[in-house]
C-alpha atoms as a PDB file:
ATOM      1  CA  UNK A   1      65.173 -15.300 -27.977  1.00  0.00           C
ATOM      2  CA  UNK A   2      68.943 -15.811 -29.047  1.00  0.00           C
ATOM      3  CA  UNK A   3      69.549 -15.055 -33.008  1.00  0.00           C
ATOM      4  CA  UNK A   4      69.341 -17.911 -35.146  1.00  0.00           C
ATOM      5  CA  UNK A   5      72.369 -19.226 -36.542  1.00  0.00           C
ATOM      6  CA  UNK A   6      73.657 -19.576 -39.575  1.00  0.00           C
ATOM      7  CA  UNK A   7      72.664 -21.974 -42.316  1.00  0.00           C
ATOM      8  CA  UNK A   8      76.628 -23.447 -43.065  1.00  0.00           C
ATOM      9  CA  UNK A   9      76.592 -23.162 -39.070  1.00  0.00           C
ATOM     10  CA  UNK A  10      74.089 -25.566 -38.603  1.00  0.00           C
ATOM     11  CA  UNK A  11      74.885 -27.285 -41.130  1.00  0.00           C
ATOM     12  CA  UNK A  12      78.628 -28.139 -39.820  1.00  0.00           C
ATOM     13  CA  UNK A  13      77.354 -28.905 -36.444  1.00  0.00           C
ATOM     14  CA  UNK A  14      74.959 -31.610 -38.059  1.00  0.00           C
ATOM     15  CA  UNK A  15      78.177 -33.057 -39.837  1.00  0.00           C
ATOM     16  CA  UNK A  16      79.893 -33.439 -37.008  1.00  0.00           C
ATOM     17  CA  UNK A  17      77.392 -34.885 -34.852  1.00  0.00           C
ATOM     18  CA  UNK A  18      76.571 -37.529 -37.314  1.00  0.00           C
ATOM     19  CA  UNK A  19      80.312 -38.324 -37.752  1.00  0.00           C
ATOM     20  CA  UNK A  20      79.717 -40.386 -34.022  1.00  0.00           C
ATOM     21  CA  UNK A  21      82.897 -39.274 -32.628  1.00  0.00           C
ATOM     22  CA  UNK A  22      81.748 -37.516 -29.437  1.00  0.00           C
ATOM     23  CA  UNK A  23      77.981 -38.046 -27.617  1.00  0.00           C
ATOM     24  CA  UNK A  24      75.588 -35.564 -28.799  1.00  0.00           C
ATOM     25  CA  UNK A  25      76.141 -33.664 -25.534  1.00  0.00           C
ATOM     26  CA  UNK A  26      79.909 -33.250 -26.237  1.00  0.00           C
ATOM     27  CA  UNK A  27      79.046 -32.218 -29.421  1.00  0.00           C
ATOM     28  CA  UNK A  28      76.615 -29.619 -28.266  1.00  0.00           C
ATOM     29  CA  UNK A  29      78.770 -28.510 -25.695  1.00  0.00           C
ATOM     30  CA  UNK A  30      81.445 -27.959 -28.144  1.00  0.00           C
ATOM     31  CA  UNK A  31      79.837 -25.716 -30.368  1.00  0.00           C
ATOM     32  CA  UNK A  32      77.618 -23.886 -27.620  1.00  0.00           C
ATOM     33  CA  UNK A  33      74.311 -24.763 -28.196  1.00  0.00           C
ATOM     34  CA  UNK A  34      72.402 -27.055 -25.745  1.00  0.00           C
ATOM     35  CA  UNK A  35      71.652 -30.778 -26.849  1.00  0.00           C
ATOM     36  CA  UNK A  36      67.405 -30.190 -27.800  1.00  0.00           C
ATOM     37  CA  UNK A  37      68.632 -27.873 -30.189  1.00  0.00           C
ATOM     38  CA  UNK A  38      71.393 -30.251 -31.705  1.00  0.00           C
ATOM     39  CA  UNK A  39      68.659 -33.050 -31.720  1.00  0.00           C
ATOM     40  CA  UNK A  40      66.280 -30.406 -33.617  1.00  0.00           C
ATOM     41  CA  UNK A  41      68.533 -29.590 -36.245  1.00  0.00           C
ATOM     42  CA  UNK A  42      69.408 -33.335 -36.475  1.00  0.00           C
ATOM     43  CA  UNK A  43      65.997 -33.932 -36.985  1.00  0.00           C
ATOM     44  CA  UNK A  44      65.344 -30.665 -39.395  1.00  0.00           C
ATOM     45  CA  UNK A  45      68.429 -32.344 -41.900  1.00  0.00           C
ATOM     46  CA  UNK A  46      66.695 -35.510 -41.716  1.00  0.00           C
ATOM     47  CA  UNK A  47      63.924 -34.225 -43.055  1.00  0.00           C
ATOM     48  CA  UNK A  48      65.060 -32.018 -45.448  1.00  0.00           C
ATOM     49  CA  UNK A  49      67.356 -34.872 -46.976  1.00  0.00           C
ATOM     50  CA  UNK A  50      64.330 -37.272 -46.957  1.00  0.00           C
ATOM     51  CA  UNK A  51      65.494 -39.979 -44.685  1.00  0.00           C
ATOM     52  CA  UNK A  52      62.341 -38.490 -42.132  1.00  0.00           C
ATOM     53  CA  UNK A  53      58.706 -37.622 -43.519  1.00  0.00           C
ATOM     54  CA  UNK A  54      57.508 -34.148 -42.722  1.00  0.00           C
ATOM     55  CA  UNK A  55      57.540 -30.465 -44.446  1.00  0.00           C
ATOM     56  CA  UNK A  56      60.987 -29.473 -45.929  1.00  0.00           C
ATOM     57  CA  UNK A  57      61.802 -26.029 -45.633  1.00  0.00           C
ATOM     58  CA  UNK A  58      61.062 -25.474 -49.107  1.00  0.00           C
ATOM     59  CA  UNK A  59      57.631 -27.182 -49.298  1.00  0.00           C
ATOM     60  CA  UNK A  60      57.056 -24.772 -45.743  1.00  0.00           C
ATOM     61  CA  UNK A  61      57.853 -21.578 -48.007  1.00  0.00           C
ATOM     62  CA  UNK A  62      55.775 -23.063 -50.903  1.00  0.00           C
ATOM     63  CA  UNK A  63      52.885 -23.674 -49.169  1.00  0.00           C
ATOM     64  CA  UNK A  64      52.899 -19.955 -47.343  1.00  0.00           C
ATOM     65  CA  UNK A  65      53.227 -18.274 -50.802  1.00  0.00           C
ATOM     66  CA  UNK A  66      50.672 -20.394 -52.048  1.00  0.00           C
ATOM     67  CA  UNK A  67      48.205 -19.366 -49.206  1.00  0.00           C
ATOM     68  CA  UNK A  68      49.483 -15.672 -49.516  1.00  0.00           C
ATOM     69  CA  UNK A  69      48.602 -15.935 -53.279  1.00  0.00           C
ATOM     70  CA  UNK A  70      44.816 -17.822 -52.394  1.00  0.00           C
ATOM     71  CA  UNK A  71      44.396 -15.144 -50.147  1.00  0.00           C
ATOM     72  CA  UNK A  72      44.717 -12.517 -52.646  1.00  0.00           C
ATOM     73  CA  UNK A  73      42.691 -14.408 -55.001  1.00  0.00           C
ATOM     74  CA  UNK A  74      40.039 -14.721 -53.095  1.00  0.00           C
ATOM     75  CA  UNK A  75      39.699 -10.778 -51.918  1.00  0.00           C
ATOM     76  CA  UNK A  76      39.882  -9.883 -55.939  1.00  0.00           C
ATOM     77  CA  UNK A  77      37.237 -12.542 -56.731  1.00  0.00           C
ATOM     78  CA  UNK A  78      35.302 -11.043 -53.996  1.00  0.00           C
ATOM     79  CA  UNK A  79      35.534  -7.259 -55.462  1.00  0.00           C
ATOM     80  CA  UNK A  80      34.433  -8.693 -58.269  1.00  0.00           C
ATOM     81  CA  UNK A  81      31.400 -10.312 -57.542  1.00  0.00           C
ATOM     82  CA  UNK A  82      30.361  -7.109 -55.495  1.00  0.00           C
ATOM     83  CA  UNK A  83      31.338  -5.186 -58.310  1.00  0.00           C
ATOM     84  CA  UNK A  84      28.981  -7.420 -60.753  1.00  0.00           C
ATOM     85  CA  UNK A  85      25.938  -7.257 -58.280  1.00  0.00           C
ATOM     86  CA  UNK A  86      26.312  -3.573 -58.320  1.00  0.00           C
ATOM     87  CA  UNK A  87      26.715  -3.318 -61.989  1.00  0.00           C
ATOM     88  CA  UNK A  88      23.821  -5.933 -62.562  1.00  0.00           C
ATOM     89  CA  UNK A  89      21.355  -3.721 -60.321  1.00  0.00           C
ATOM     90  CA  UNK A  90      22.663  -0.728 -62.564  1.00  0.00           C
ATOM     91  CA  UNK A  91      21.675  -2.452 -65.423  1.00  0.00           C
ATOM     92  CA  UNK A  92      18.137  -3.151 -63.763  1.00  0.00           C
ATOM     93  CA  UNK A  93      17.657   0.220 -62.960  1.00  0.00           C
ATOM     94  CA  UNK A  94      18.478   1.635 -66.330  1.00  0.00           C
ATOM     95  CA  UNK A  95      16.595  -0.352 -67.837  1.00  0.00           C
ATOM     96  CA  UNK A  96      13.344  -0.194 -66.072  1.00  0.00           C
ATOM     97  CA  UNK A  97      11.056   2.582 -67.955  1.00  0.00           C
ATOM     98  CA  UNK A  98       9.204   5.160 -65.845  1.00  0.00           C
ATOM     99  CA  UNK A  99       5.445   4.987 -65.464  1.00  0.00           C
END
């Protein structure tokens, strides 16, 4: 897989394809990168400047922190219920008198 490029990269190619000078393929062509992945980045800016629904890049690195963070949530909720079953059947134990 070729490196990505960079951000202002992209981000010049976009301007100039949506300046409507040259055909998308010209444009492509021009800059070295093959016409799908013009049309993808077309389609990323549209979405990240809100003129096409879907996931901005921010909302993308939002949500994966948020499931990162529910993740960890739920493994210390989990110690702790094993660690209040344990301490509960402690408590049971101690408190049971012998016979």
């Amino acid at each position: 897989m070729p490196a990505p490029h960079p951000k202002e990269f992209r981000d010049d190619v976009v301007a100039v394809a949506r300046r409507g000078e040259a055909p998308l393929s010209q444009v492509a062509k021009d800059f070295g990168i093959s016409e799908s992945c013009l049309r993808n980045w077309l389609k990323s800016a549209d979405v990240e400047e809100g003129a096409r629904p879907g996931t901005t890049r921010q909302e993308s690195d939002e949500l994966r922190e948020l499931k990162r963070r529910n993740r960890l949530l739920e493994q210390e909720n989990e110690v702790l219920r094993r660690a209040a079953a344990y301490l509960s059947q402690a408590n049971l134990k101690l408190g049971q008198s012998p016979n």
